[in-house]
N, C-alpha and C. Protein backbone atom coordinates (compact mmCIF):
# COMPACT_ATOMS: atom_id res chain seq x y z
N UNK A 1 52.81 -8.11 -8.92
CA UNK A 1 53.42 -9.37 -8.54
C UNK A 1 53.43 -9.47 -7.03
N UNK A 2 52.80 -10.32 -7.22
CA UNK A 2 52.74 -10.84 -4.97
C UNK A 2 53.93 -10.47 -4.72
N UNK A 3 54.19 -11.25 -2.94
CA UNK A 3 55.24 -11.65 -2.89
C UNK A 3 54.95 -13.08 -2.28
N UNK A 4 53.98 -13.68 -2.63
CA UNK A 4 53.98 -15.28 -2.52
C UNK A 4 54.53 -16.46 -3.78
N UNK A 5 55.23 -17.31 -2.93
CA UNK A 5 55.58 -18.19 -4.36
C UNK A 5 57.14 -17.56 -4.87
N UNK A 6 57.86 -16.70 -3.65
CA UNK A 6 58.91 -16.16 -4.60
C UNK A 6 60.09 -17.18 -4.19
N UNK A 7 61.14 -17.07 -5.37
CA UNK A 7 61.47 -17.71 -5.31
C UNK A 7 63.13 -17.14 -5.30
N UNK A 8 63.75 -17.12 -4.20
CA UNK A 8 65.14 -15.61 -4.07
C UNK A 8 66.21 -16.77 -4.28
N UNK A 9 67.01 -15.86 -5.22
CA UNK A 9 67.82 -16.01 -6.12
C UNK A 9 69.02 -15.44 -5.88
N UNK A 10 70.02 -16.08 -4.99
CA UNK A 10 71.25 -15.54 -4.23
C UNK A 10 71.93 -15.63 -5.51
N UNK A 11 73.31 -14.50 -4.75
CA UNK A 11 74.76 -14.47 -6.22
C UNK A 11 75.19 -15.35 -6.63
N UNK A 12 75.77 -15.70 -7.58
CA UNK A 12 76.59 -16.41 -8.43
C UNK A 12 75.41 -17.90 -8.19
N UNK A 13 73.88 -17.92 -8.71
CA UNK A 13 73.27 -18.98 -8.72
C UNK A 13 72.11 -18.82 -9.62
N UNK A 14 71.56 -19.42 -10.27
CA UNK A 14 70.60 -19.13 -11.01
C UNK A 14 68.93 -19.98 -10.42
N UNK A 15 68.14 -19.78 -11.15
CA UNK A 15 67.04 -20.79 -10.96
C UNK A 15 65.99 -20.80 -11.92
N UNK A 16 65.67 -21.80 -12.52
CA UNK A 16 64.57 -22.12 -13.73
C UNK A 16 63.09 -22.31 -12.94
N UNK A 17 61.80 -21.76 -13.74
CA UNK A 17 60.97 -22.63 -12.83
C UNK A 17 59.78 -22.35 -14.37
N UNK A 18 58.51 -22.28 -13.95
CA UNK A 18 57.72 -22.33 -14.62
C UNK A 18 56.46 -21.79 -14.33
N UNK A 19 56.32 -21.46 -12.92
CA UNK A 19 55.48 -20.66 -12.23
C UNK A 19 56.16 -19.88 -11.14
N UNK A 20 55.42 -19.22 -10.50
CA UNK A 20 55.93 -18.20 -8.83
C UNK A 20 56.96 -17.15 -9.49
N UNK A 21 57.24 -16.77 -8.84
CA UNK A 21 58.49 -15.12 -9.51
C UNK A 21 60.23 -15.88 -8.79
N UNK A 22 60.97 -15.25 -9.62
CA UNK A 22 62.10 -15.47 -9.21
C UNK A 22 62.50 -13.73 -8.61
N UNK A 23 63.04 -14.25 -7.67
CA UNK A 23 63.43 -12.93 -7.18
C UNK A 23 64.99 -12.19 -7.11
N UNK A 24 66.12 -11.22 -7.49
CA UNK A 24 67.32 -11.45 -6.99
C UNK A 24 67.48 -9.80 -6.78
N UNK A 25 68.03 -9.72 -5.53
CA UNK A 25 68.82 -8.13 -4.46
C UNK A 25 69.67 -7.85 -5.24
N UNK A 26 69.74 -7.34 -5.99
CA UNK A 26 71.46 -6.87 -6.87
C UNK A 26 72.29 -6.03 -6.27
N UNK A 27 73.30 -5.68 -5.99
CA UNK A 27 74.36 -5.06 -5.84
C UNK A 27 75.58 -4.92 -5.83
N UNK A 28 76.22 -4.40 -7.00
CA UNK A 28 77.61 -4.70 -8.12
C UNK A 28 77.01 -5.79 -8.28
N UNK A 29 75.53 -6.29 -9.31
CA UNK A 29 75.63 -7.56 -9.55
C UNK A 29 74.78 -7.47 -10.98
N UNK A 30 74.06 -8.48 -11.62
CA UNK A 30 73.95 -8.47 -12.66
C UNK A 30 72.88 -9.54 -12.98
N UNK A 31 71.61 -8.85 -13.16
CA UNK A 31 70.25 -10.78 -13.44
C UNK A 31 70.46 -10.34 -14.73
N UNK A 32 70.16 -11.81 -15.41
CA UNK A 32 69.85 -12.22 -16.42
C UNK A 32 68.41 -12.72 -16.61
N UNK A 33 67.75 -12.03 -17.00
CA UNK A 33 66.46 -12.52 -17.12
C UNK A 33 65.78 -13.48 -18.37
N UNK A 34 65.58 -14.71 -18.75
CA UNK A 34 65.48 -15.08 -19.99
C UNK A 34 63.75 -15.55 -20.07
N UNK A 35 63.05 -15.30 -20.71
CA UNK A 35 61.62 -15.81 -20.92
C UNK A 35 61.43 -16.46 -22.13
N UNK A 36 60.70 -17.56 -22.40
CA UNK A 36 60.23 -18.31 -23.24
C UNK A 36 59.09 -18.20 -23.28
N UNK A 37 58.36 -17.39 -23.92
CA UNK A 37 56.62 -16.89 -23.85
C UNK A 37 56.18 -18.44 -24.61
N UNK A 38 57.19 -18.93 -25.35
CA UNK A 38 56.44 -20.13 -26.50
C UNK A 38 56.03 -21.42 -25.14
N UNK A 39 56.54 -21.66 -24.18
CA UNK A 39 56.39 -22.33 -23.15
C UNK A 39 56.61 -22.05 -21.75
N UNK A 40 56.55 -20.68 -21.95
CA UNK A 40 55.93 -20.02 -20.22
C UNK A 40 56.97 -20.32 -19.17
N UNK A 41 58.01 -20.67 -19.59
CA UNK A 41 59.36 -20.55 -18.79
C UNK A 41 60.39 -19.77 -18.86
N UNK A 42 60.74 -19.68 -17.34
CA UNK A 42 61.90 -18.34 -17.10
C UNK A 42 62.40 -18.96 -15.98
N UNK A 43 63.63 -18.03 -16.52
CA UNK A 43 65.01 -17.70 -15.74
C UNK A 43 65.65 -16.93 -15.32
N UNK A 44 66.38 -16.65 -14.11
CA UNK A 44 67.04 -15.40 -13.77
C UNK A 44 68.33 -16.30 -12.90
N UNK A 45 70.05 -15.81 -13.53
CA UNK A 45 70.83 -15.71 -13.09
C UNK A 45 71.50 -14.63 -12.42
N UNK A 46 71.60 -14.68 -11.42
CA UNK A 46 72.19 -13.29 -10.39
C UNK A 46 73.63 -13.69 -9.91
N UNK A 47 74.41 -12.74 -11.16
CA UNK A 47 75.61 -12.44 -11.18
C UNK A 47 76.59 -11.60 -10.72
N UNK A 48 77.08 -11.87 -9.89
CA UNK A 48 77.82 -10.89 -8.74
C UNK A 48 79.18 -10.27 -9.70
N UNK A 49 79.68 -9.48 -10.42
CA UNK A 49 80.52 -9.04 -10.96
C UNK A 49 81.81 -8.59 -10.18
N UNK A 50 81.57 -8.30 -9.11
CA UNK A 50 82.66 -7.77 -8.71
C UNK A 50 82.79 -8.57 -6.97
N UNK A 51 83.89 -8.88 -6.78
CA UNK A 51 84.02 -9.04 -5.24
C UNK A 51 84.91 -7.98 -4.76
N UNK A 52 84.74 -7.94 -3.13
CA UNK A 52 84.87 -6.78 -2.36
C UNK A 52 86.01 -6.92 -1.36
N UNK A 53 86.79 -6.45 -0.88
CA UNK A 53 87.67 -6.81 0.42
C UNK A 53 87.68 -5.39 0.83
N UNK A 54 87.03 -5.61 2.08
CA UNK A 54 86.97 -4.02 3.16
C UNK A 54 86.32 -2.68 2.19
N UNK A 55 85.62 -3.20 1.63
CA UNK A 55 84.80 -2.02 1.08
C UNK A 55 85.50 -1.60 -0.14
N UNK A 56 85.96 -2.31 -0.93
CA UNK A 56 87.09 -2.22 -2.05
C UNK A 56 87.05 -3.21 -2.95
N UNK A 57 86.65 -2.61 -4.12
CA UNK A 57 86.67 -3.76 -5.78
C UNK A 57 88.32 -4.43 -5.61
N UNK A 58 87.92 -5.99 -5.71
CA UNK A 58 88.90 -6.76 -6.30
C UNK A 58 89.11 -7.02 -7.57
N UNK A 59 90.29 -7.08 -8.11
CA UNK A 59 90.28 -7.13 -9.94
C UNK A 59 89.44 -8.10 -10.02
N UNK A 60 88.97 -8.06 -11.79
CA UNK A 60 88.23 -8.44 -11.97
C UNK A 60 89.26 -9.43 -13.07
N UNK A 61 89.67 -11.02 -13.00
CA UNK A 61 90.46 -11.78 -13.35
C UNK A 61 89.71 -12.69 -14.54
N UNK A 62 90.36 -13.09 -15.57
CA UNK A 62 89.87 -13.76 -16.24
C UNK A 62 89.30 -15.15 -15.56
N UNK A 63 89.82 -15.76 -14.39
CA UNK A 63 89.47 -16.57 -13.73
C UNK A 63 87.88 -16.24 -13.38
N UNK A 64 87.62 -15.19 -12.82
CA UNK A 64 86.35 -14.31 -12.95
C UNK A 64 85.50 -14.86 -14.02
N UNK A 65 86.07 -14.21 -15.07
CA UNK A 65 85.35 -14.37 -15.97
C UNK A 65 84.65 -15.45 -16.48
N UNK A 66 85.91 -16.39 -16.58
CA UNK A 66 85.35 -18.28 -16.78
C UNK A 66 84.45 -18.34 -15.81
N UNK A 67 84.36 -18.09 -14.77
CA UNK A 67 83.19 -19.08 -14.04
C UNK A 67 82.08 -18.37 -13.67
N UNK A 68 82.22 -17.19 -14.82
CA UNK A 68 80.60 -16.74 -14.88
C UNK A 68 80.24 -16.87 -16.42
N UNK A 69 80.82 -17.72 -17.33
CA UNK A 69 80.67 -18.20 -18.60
C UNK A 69 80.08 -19.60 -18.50
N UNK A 70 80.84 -20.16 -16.89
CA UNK A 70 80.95 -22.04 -17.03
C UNK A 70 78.94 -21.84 -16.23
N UNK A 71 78.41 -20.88 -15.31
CA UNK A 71 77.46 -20.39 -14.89
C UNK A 71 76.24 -20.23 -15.57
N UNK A 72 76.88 -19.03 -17.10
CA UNK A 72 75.63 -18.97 -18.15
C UNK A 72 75.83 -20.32 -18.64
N UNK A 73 76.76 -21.13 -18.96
CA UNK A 73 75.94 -22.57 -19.99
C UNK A 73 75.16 -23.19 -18.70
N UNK A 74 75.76 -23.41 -18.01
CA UNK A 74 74.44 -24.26 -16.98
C UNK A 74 73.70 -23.90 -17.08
N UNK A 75 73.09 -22.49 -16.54
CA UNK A 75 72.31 -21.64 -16.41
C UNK A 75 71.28 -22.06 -17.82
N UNK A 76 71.66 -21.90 -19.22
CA UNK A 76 71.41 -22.08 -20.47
C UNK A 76 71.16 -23.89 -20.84
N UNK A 77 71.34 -24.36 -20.16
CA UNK A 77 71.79 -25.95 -20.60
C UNK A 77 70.15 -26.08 -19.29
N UNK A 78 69.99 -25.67 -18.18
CA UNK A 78 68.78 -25.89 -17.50
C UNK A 78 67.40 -25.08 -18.06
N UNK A 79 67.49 -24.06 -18.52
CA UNK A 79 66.72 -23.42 -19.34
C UNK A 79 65.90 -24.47 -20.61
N UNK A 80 66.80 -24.72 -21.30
CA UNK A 80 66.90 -25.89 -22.28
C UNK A 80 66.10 -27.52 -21.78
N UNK A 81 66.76 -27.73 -20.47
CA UNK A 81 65.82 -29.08 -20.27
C UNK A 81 64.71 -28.60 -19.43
N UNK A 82 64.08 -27.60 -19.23
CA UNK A 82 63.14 -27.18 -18.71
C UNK A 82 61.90 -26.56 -19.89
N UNK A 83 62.59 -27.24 -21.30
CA UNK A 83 61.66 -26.80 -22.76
C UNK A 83 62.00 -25.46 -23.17
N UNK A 84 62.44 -24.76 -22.58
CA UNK A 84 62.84 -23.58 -23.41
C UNK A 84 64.00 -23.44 -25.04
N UNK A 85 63.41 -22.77 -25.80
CA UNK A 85 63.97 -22.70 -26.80
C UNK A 85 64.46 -21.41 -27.15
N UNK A 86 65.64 -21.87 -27.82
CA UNK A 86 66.90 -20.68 -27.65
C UNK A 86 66.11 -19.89 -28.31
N UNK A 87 65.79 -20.19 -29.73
CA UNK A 87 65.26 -19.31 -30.88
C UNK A 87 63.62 -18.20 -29.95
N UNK A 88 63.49 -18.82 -28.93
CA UNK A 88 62.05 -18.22 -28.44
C UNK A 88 62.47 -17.31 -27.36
N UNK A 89 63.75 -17.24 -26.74
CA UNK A 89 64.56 -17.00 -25.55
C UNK A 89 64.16 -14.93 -25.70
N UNK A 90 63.88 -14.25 -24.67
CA UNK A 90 63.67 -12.89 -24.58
C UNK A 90 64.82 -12.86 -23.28
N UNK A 91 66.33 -11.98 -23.85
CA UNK A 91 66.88 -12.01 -22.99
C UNK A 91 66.87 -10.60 -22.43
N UNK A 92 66.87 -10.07 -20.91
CA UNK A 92 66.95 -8.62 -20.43
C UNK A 92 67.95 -8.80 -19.13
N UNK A 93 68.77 -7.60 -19.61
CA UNK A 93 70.01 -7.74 -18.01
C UNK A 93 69.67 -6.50 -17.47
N UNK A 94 70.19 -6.47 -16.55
CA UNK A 94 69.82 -5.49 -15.50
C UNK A 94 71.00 -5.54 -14.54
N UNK A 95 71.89 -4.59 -14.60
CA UNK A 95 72.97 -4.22 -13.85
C UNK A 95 73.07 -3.01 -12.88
N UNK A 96 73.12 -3.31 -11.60
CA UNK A 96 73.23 -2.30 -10.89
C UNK A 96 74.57 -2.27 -10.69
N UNK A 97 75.00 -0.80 -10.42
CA UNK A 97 76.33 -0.61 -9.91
C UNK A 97 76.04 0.74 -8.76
N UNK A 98 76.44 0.57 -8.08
CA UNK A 98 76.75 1.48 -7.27
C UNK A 98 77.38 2.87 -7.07
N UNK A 99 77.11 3.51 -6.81
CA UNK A 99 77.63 5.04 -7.32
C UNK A 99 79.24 5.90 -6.56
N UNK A 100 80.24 4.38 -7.17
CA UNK A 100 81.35 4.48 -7.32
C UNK A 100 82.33 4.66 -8.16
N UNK A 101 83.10 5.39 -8.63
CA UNK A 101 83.51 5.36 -9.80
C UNK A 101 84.85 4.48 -10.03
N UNK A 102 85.01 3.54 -8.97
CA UNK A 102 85.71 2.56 -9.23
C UNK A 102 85.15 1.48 -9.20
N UNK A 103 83.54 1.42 -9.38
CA UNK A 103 83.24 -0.06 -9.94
C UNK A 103 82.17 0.29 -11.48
N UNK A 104 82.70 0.90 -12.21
CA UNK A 104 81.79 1.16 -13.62
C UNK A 104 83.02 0.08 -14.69
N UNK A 105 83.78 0.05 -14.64
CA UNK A 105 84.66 -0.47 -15.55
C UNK A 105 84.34 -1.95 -15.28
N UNK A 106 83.98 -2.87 -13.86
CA UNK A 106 84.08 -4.15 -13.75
C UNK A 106 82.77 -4.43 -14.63
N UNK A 107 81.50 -3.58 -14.02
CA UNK A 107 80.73 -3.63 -14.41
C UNK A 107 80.38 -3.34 -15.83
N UNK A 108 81.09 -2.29 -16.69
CA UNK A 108 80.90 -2.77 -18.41
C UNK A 108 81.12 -3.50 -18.82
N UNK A 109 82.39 -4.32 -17.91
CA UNK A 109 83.11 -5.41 -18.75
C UNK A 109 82.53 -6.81 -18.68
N UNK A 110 81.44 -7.25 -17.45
CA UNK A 110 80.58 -8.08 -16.82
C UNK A 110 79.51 -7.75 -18.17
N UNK A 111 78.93 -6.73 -18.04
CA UNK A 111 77.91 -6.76 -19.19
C UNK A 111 77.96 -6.88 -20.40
N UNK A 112 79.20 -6.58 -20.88
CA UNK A 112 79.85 -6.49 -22.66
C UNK A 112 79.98 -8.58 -22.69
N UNK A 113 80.30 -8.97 -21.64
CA UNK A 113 80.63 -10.59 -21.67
C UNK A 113 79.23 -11.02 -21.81
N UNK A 114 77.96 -11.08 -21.15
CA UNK A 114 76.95 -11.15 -21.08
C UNK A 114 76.15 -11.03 -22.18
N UNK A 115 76.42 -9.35 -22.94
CA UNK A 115 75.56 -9.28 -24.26
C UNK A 115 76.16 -10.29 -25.38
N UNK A 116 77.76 -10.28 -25.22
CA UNK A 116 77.93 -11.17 -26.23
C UNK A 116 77.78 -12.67 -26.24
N UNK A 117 77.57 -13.22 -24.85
CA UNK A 117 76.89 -14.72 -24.74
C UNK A 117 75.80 -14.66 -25.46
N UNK A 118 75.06 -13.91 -25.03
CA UNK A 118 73.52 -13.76 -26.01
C UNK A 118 73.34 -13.46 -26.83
N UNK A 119 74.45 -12.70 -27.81
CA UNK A 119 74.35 -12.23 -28.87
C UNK A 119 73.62 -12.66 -29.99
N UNK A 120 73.67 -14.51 -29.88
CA UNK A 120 73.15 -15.14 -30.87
C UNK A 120 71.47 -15.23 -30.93
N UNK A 121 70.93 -14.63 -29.91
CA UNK A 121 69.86 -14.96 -29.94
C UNK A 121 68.99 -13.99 -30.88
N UNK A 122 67.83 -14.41 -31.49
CA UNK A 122 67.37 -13.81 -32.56
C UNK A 122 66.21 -12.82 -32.14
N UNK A 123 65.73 -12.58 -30.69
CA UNK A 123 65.63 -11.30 -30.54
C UNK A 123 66.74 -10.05 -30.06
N UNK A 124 66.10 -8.94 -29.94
CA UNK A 124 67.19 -7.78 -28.96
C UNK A 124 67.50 -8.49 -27.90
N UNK A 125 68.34 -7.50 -27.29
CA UNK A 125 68.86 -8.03 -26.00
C UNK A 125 68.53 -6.46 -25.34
N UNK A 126 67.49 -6.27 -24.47
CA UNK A 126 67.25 -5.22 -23.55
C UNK A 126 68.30 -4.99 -22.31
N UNK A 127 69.27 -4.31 -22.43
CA UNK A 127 70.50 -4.06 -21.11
C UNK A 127 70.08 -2.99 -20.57
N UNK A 128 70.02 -2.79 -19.39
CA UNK A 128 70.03 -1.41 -18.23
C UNK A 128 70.48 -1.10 -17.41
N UNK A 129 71.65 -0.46 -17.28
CA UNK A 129 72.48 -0.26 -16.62
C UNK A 129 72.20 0.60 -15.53
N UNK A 130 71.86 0.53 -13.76
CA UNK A 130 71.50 1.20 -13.22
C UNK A 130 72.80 1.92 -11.89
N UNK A 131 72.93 2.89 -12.25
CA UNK A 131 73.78 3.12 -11.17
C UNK A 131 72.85 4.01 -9.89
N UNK A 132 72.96 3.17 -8.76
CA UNK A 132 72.21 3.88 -7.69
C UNK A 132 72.95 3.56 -6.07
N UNK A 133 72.73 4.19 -5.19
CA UNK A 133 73.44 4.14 -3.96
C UNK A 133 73.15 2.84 -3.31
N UNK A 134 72.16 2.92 -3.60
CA UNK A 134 71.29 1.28 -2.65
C UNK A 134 70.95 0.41 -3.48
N UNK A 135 70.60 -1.06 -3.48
CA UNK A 135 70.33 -2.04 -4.27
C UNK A 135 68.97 -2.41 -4.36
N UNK A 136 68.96 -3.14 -5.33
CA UNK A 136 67.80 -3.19 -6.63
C UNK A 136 67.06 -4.42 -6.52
N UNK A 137 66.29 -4.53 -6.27
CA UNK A 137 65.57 -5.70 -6.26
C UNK A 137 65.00 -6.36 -7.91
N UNK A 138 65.44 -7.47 -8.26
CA UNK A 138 64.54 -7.41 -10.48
C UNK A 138 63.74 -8.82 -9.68
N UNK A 139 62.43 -8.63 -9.93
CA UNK A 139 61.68 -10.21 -9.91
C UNK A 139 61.43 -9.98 -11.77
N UNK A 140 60.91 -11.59 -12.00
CA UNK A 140 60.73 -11.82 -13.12
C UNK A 140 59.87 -13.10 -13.08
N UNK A 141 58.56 -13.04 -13.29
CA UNK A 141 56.99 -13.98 -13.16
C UNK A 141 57.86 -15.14 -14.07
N UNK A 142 57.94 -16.02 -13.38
CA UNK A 142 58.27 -16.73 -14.63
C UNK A 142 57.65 -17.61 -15.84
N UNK A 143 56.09 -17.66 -15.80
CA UNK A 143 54.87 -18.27 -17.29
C UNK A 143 55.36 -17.04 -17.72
N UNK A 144 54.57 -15.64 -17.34
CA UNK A 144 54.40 -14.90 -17.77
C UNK A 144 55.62 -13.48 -18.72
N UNK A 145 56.65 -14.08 -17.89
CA UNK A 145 58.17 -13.33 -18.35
C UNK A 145 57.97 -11.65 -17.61
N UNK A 146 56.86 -10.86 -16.85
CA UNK A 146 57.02 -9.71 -16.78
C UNK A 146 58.12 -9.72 -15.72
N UNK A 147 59.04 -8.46 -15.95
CA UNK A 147 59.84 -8.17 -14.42
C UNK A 147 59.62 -6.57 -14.10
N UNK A 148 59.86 -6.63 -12.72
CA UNK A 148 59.59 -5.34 -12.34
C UNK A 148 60.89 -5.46 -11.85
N UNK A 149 61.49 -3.81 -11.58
CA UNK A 149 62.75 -3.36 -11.07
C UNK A 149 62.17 -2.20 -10.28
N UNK A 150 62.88 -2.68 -8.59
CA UNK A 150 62.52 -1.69 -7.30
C UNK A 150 63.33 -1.40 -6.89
N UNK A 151 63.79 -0.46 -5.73
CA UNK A 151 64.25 -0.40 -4.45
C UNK A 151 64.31 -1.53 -3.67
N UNK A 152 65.54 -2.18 -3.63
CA UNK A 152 65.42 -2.99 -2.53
C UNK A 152 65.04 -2.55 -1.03
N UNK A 153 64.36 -3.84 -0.89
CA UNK A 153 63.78 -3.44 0.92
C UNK A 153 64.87 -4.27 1.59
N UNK A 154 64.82 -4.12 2.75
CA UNK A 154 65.54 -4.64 4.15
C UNK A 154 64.53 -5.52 4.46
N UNK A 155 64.87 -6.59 5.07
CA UNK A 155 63.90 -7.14 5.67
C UNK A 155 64.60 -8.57 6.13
């Protein structure tokens, strides 16, 4: 996958397209990757799970929670007018967490909300939970649905 045509995908925002790669930096965060092979469209929402004050997890509030639920229907509702079909939908998350042991709990609980939004869908749901020091770069082609998972670069 180049890196022309990308298309970066800041926290708490999603983006639909139909060609070029979507791109999103994870850290304490969470893509949603969804592909429609039946019409060559994809999606990736990059979900920030946890916020920080001075280098320190803030609870993680049901307020939290709603407005990364009110996020996936948009997210799901643009998918949808962009031709994608639920029944065709290949969903894969990809969670990085950081190698703290006070952010694994925000982060199961971000992903357990996540698998069960998707639950309904009539394939698997591929989850990977990565805990690493530095952050993660997930692109995801979006005709094609492949994603690769790197080392984020600086740049």
């Amino acid at each position: 996958m180049g890196e022309s045509h990308e298309l970066v995908v800041p926290p708490d925002t999603y983006r639909v397209a139909k060609a070029g790669v979507l791109r999103a930096d994870l850290n304490a965060a969470v893509a949603i990757c969804v592909h429609d092979d039946t019409q060559g469209t994809g999606g990736l929402l990059h979900l920030k799970y946890v916020a920080t004050d001075q280098d320190r997890p803030l609870e993680l509030t049901d307020s939290t929670l709603s407005s990364g639920l009110l996020l996936m229907d948009r997210f799901c509702k643009e998918l949808r007018a962009a031709g994608a079909r639920k029944q065709s939908w290949l969903v894969c998350l990809f969670g990085h967490t950081p190698e703290r042991p006070d952010l694994h709990e925000p982060a199961a609980t971000v992903l357990d909300l996540v698998k069960a939004y998707f639950n309904d869908s009539r394939r698997p749901i591929e989850c990977r939970e990565l805990r690493r020091p530095h952050a993660i770069t997930v692109r995801l082609e979006a005709r094609e649905g492949g994603i690769v998972v790197s080392p984020a670069t600086e740049g």
